[in-house]
C-alpha atoms as a PDB file:
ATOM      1  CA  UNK A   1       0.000   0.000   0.000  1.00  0.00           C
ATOM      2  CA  UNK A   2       3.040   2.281   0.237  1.00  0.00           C
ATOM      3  CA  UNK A   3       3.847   1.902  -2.386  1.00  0.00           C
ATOM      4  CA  UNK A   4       0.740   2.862  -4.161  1.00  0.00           C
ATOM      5  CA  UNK A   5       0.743   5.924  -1.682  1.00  0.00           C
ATOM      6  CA  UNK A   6       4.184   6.882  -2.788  1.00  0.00           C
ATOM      7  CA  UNK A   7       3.835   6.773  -6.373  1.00  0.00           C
ATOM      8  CA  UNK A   8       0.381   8.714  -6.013  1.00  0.00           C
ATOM      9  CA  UNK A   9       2.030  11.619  -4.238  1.00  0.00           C
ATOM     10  CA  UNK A  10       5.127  11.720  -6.827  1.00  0.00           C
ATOM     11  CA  UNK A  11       2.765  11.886  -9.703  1.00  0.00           C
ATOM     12  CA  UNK A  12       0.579  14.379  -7.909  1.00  0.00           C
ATOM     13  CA  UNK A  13       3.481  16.509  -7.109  1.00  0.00           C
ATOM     14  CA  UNK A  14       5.148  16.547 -10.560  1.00  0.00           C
ATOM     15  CA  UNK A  15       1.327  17.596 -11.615  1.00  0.00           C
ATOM     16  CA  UNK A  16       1.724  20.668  -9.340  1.00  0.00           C
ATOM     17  CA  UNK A  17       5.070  21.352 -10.848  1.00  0.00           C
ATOM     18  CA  UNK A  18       3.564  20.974 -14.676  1.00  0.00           C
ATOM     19  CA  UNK A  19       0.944  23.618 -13.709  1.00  0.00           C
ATOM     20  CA  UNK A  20       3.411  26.134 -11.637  1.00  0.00           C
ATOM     21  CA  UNK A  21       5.827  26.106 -14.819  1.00  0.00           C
ATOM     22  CA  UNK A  22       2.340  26.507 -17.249  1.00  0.00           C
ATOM     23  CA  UNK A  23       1.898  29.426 -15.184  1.00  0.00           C
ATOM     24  CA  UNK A  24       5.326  30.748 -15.204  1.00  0.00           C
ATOM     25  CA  UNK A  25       5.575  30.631 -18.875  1.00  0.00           C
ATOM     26  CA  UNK A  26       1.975  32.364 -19.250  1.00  0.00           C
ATOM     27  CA  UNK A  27       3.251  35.168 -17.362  1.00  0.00           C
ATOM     28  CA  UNK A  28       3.456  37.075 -20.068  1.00  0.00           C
ATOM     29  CA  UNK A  29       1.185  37.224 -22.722  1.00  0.00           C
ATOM     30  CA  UNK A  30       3.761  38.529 -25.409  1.00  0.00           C
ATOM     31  CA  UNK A  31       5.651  34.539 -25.042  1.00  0.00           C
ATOM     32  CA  UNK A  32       2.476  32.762 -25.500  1.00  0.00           C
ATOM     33  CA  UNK A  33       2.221  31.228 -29.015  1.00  0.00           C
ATOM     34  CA  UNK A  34      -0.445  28.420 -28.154  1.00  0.00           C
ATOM     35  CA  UNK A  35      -3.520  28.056 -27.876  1.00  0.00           C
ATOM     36  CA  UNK A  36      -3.876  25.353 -25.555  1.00  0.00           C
ATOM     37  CA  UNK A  37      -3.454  26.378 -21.527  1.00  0.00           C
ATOM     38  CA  UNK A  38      -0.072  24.093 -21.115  1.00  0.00           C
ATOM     39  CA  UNK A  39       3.119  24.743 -23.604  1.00  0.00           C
ATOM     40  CA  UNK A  40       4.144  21.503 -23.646  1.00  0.00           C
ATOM     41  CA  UNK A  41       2.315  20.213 -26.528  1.00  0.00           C
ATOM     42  CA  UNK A  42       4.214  23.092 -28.834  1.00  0.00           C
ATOM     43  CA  UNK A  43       7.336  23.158 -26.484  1.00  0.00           C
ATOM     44  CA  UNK A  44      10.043  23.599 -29.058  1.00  0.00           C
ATOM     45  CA  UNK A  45       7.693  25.956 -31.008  1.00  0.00           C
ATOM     46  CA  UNK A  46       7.686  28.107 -27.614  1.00  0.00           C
ATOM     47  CA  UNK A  47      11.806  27.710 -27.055  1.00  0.00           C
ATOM     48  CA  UNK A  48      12.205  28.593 -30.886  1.00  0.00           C
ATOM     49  CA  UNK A  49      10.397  31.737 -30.390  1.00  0.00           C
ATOM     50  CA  UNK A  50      11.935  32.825 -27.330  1.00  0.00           C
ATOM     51  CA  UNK A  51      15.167  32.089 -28.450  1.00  0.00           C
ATOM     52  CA  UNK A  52      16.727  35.388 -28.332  1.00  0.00           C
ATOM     53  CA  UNK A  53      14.836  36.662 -25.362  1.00  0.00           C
ATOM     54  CA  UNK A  54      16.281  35.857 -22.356  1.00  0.00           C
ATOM     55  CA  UNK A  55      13.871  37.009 -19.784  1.00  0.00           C
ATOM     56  CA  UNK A  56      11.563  34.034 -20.610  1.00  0.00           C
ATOM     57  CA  UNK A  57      14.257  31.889 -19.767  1.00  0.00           C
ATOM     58  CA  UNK A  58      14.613  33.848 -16.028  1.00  0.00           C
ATOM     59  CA  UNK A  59      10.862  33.253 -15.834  1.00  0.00           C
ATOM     60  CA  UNK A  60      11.452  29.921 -16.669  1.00  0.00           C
ATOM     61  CA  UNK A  61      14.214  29.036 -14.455  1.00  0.00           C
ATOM     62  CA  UNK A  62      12.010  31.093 -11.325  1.00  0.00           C
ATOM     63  CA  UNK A  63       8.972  29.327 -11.996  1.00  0.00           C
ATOM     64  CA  UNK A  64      10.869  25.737 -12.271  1.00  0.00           C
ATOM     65  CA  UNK A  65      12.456  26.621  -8.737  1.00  0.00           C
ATOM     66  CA  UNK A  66       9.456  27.662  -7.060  1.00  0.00           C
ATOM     67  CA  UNK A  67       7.237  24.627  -9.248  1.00  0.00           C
ATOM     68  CA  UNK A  68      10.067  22.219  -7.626  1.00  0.00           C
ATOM     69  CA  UNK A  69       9.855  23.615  -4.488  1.00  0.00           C
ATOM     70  CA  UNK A  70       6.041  23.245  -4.163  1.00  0.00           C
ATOM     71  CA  UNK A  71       6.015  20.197  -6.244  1.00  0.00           C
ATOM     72  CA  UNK A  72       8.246  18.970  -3.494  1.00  0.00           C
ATOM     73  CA  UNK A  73       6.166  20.320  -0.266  1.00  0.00           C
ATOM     74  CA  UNK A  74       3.312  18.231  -2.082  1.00  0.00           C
ATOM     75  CA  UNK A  75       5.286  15.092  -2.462  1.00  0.00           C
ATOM     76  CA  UNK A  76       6.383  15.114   0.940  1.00  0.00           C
ATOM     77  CA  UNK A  77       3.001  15.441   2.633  1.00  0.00           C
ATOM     78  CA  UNK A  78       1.539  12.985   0.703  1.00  0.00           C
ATOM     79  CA  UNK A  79       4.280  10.260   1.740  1.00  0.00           C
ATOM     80  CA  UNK A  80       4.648   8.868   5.241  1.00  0.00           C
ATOM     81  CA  UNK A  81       8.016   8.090   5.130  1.00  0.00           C
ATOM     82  CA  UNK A  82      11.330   9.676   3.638  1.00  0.00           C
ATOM     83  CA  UNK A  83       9.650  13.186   3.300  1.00  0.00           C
ATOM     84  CA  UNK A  84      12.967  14.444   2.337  1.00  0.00           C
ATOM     85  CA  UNK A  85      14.278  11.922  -0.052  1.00  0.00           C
ATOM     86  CA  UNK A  86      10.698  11.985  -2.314  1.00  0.00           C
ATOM     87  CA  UNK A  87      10.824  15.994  -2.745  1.00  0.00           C
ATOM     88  CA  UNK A  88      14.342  15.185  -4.179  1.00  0.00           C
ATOM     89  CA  UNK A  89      13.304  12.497  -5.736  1.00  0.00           C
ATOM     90  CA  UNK A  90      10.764  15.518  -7.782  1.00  0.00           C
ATOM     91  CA  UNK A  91      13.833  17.789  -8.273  1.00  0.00           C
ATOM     92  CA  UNK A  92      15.514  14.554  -9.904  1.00  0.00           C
ATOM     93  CA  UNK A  93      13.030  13.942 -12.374  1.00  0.00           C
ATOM     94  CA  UNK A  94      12.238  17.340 -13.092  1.00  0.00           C
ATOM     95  CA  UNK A  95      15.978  17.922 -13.488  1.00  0.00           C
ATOM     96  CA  UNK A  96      16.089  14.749 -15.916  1.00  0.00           C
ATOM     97  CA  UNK A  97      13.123  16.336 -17.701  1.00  0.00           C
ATOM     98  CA  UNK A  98      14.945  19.674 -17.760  1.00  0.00           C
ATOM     99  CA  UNK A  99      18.168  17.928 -19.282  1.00  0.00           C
ATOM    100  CA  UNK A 100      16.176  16.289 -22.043  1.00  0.00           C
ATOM    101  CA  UNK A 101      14.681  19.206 -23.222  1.00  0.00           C
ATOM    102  CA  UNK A 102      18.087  20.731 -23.503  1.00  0.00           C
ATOM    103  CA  UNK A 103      19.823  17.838 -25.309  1.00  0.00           C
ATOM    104  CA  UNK A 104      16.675  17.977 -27.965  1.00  0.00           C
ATOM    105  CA  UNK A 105      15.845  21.341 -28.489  1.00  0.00           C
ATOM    106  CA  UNK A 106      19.076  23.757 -29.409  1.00  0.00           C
ATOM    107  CA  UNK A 107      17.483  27.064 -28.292  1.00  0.00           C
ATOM    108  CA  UNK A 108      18.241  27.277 -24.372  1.00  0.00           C
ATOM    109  CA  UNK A 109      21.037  30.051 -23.604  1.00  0.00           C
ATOM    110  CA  UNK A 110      24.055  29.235 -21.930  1.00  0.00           C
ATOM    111  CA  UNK A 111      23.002  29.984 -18.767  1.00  0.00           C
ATOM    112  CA  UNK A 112      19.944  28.437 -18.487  1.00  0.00           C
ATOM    113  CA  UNK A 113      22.191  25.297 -19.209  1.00  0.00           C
ATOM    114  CA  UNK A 114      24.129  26.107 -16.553  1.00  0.00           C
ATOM    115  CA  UNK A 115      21.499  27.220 -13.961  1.00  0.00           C
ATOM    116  CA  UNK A 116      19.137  24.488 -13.926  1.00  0.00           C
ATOM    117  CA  UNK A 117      21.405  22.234 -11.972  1.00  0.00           C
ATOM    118  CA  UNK A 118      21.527  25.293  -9.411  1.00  0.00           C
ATOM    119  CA  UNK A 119      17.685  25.282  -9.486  1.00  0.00           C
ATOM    120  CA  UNK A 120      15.909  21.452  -9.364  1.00  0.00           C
ATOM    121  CA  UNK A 121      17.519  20.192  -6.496  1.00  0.00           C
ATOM    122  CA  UNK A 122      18.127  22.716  -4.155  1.00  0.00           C
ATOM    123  CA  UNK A 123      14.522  24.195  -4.334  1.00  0.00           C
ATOM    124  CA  UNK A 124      13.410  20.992  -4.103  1.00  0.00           C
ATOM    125  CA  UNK A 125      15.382  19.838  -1.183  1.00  0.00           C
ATOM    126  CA  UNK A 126      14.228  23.182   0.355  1.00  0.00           C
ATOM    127  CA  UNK A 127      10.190  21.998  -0.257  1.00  0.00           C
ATOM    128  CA  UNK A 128      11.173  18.766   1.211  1.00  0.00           C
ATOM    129  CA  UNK A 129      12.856  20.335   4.483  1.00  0.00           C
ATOM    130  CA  UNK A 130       9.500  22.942   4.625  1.00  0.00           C
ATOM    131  CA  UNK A 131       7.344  20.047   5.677  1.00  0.00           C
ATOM    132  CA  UNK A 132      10.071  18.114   7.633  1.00  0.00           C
ATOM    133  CA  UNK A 133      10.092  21.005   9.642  1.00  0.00           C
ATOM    134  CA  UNK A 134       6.403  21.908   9.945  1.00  0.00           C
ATOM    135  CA  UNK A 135       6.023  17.542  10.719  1.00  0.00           C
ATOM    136  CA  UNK A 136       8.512  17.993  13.424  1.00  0.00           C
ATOM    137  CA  UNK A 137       6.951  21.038  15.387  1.00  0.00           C
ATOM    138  CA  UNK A 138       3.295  19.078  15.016  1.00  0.00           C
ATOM    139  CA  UNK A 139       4.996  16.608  16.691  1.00  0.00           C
ATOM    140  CA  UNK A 140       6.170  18.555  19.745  1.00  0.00           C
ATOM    141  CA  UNK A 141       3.231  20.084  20.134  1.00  0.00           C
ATOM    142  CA  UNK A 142       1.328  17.027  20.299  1.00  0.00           C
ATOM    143  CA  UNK A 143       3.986  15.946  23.118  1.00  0.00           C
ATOM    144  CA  UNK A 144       3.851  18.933  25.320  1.00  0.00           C
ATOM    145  CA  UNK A 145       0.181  18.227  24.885  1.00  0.00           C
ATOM    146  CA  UNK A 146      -0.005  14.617  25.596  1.00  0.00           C
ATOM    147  CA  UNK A 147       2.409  15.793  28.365  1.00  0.00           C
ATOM    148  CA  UNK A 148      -0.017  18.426  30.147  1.00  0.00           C
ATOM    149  CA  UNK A 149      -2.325  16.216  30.206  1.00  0.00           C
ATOM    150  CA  UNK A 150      -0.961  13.319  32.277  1.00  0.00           C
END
């Protein structure tokens, strides 16, 4: 049944971070070349087009750091066990994704290149430690409870 559980809440959270980078790149309404509400579908259209403008590539690498990040908070909750290790396990595969899309399509500046090794796991570790952290205080509080009480 963990298992089940666990591979629910990674699919769930790399949902969240789909939509948080849909949203990122919809920012602005000047990059949008689809009709459809995700970019994936025309992806390489999209990188073509912005391929000499930079700024949707910062856009890109924010909303991939804070879709990680989230994706990874989401993750976590969702698992009982290894809160930590799943939300990296999101910045992994979102990293892999990341690194395919680079190797295929020829229109990424250097930097993005560069920065999206600086961005998946890091903000995802950080998601991961967000709800280890917010566990961990439930958990004393429930003690000095239980504590009071008896």
């Amino acid at each position: 049944m963990n298992f089940l559980q666990n591979t629910f809440a990674v699919f769930v959270g790399l949902a969240v971070a789909a939509l948080l980078i849909s949203l990122g790149v919809r920012l602005n309404s000047a990059w949008i070349t689809y009709d459809e509400f995700a970019p994936f579908a025309h992806w390489q259209k999209l990188l073509k087009s912005m391929e000499h403008k930079p700024y949707f590539f910062v856009a890109l690498l924010i909303s991939s750091g804070i879709a990680a990040s989230v994706g990874g908070v989401v993750t976590a909750i969702l698992v009982k066990y290894a809160k930590v290790a799943y939300a990296i396990l999101i910045g992994f595969i979102l990293l892999f994704v990341a690194m395919l899309d680079v190797i295929i399509n020829p229109y990424h500046p250097t930097f993005y290149k560069i920065l999206i090794f600086l961005t998946f796991f890091p903000f995802a570790w950080i998601g991961g430690k967000i709800t280890e952290v917010i566990y961990n205080r439930k958990k004393k509080k429930l003690r000095r409870l239980q504590n009071k009480k008896q």
